[in-house]
N, C-alpha and C. Protein backbone atom coordinates (compact mmCIF):
# COMPACT_ATOMS: atom_id res chain seq x y z
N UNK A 1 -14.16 34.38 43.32
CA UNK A 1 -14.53 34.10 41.93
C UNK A 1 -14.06 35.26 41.04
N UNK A 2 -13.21 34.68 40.09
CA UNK A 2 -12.60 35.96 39.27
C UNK A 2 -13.76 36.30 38.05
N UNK A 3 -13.71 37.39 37.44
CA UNK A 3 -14.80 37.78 36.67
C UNK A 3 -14.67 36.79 35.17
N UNK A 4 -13.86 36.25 34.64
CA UNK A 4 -13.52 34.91 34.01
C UNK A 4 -14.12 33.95 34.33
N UNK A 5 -14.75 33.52 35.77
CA UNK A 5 -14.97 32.68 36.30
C UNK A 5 -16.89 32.95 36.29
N UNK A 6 -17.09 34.01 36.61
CA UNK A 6 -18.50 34.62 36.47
C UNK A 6 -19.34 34.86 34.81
N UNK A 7 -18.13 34.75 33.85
CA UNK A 7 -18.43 34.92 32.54
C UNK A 7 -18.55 33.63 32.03
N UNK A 8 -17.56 32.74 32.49
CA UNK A 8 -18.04 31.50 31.61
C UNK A 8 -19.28 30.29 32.62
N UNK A 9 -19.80 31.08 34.25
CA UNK A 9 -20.70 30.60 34.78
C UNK A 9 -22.13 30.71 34.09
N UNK A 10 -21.89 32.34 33.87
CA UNK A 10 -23.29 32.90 33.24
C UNK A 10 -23.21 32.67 31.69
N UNK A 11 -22.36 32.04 31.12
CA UNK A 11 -22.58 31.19 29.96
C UNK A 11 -23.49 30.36 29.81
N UNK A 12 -22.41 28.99 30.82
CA UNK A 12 -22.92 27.71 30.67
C UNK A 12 -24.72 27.57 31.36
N UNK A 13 -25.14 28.77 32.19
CA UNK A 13 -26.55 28.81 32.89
C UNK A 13 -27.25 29.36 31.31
N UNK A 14 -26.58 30.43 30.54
CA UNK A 14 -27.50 30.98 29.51
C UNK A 14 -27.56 29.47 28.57
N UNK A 15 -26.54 28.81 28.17
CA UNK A 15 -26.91 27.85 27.23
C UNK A 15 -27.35 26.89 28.12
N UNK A 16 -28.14 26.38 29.29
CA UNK A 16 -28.47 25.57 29.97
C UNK A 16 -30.52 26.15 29.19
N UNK A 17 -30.60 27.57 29.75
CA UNK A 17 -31.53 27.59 29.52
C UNK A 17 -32.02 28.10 27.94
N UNK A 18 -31.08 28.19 27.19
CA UNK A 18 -31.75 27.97 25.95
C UNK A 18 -31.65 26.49 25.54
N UNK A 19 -31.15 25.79 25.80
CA UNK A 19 -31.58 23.87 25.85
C UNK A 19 -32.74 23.92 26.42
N UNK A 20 -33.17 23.99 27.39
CA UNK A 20 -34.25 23.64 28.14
C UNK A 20 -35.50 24.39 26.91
N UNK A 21 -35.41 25.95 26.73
CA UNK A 21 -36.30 26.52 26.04
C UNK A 21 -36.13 25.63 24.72
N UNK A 22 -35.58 25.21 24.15
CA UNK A 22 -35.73 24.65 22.82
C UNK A 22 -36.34 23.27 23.04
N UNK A 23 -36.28 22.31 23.65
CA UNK A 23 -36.68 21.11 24.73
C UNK A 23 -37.97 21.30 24.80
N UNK A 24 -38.87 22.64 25.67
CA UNK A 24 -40.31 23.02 25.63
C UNK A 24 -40.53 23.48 24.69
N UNK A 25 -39.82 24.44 23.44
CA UNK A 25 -40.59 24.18 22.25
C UNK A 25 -40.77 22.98 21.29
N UNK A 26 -40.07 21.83 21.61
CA UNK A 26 -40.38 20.46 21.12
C UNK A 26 -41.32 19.96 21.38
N UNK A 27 -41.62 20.14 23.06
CA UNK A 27 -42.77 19.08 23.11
C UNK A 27 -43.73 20.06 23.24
N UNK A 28 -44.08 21.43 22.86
CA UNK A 28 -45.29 22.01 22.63
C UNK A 28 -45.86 21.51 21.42
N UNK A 29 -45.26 21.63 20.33
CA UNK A 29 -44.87 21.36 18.99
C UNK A 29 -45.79 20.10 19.00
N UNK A 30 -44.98 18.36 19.52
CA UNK A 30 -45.61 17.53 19.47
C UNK A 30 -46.99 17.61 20.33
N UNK A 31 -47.21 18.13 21.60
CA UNK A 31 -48.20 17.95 22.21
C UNK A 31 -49.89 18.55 21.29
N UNK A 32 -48.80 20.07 20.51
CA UNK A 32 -50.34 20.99 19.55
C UNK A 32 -50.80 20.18 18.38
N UNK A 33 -49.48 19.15 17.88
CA UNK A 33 -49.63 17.98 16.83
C UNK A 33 -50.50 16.69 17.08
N UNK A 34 -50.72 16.33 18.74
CA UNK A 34 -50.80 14.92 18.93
C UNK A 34 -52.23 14.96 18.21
N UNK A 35 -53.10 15.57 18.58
CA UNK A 35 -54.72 15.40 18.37
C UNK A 35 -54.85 15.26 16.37
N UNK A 36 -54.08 16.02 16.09
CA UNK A 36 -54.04 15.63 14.63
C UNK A 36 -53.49 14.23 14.16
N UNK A 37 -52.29 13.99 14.64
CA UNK A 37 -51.89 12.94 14.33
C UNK A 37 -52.16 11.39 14.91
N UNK A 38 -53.35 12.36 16.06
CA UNK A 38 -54.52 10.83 16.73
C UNK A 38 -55.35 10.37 15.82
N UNK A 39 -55.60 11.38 14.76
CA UNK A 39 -56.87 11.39 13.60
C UNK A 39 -58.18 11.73 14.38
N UNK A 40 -57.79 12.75 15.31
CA UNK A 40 -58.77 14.32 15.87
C UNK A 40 -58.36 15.54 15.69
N UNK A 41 -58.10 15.79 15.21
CA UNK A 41 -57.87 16.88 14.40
C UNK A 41 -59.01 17.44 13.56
């Protein structure tokens, strides 16, 4: 594995897991919303 090959690996894993982190801040978001928007809030 050439170091080209290790740079654009540890890319596509860093933007894998900032998708995922943006993904769990969505459904925190809706989940801290649901009880309000049940009309319990």
């Amino acid at each position: 594995m050439t170091e080209e090959d290790k740079t654009a690996d540890l890319r596509y894993k860093l933007s894998r897991k900032d998708y995922q982190i943006k993904q769990l801040e969505l459904e925190n978001e809706l989940l801290r919303d649901f009880p309000k928007e049940a009309g319990r809030g």
